[in-house]
Structures are given as C-alpha cells and as structure tokens.
Protein backbone atom coordinates (compact mmCIF):
# COMPACT_ATOMS: atom_id res chain seq x y z
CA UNK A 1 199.67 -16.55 46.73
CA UNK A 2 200.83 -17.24 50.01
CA UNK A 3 203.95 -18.60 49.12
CA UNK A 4 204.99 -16.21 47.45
CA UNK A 5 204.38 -13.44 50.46
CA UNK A 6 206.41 -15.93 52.51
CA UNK A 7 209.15 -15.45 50.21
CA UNK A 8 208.72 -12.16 49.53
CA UNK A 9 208.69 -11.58 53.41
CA UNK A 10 211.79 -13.41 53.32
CA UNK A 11 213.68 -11.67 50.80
CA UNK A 12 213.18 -8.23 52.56
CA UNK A 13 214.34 -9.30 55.84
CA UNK A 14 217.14 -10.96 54.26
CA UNK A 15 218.04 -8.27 52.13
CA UNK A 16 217.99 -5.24 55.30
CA UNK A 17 219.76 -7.27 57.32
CA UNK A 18 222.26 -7.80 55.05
CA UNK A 19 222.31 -4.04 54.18
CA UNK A 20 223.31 -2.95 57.55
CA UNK A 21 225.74 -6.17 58.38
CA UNK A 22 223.11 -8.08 60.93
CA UNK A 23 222.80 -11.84 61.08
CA UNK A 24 221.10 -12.30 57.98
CA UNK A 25 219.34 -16.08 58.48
CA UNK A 26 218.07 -15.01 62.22
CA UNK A 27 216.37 -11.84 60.75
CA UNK A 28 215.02 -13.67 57.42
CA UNK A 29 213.64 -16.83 60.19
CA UNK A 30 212.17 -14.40 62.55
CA UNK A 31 210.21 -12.38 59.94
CA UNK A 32 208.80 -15.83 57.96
CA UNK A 33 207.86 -17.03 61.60
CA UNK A 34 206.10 -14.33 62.79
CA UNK A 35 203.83 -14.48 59.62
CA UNK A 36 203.12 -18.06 60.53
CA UNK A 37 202.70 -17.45 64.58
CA UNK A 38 200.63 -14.95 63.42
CA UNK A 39 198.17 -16.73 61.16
CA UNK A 40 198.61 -19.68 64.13
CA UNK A 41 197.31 -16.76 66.63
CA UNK A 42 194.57 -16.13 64.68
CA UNK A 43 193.30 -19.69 64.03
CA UNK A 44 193.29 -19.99 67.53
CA UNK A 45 191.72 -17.25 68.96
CA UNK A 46 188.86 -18.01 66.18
CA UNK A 47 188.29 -21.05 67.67
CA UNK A 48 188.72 -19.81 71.48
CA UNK A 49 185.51 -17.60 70.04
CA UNK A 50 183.59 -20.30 68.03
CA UNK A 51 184.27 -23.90 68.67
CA UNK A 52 182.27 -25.14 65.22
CA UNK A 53 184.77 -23.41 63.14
CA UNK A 54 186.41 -26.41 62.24
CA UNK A 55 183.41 -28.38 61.39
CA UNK A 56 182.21 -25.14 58.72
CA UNK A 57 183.39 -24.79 55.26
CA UNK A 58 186.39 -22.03 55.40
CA UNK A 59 185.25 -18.79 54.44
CA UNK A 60 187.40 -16.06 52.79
CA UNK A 61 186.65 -13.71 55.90
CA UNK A 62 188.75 -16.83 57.72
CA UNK A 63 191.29 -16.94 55.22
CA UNK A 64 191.21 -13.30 55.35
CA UNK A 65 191.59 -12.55 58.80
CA UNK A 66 194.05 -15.06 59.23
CA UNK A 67 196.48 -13.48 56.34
CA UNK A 68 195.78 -10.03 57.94
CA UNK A 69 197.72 -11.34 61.25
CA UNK A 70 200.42 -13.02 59.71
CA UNK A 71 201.33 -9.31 57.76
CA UNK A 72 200.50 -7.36 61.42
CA UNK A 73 202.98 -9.40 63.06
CA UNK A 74 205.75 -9.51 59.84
CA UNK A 75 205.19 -5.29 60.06
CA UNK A 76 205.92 -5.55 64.00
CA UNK A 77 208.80 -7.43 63.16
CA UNK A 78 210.00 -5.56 61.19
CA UNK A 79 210.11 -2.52 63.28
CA UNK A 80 212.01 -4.66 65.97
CA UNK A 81 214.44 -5.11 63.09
CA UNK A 82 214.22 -1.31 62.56
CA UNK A 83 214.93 -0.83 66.01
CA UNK A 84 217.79 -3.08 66.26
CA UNK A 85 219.39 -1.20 63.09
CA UNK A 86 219.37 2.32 64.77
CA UNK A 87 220.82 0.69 67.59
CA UNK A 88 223.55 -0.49 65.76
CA UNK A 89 224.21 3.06 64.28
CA UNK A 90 224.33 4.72 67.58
C-alpha cells in the first residue's frame, strides 16, 4: 500500500509540474521526500516521547501516525508547489 502512495505521490507532482512547464524531476523528488522526511519525523519524535518503542511490537496507531505525517508534509508540499505556480503566472 505504501508503494503505491509513493508513486501515486509521484505521479501528481510529476504530472503539475509538467502542466505548467516547472522542472519536473525536482518537483516529483521533493514531493516523494517529504512523504519519507515526514514518516522519518514522526518515528523520531515517537521515540524522543517513548524510548521502548523500538523494543514493542509495532502497532497500527504507529504505522498510522507515521503514514498520517508523510501525507501532511506531501499536502504542504504541494502547496509550496502551488505557490511556486502562481508565481510563475504573475
């Protein structure tokens, strides 16, 4: 399931940027790495907050939470790319 959001993910960003003439490989990297700094951010505040995580049998409220910040930070993202567009058209 993952997978395919991270190519999903990718498509879109390829696919605007494209659309509006950007650079279509920086867009489509930065929007599949900020799902992954943003399941990376998560792991690590969770075990900033509870050290025993690791040791503990991954629950789906981890796997959860974790997937939850990888789409927050692909939807800011994608409003910088948003931003950059209207930019462009002014």
């Amino acid at each position: 399931m993952g997978f395919i959001f991270i190519i999903l993910v990718g498509i879109l960003f390829y696919f605007k940027a494209k659309k509006y003439e950007m650079n279509k490989i920086l867009w489509t990297c930065i929007g599949v790495g900020s799902f992954f700094s943003g399941i990376v951010l998560a792991g690590f505040i969770m075990v900033m907050l509870d050290p025993d995580i690791l040791s503990r049998k991954n629950s789906m409220h981890t796997i959860l939470i974790a997937g939850l910040s990888g789409v927050f930070n692909c939807t800011i993202a994608w409003f910088m790319l948003q931003s950059k567009i209207n930019e462009k058209k002014w």
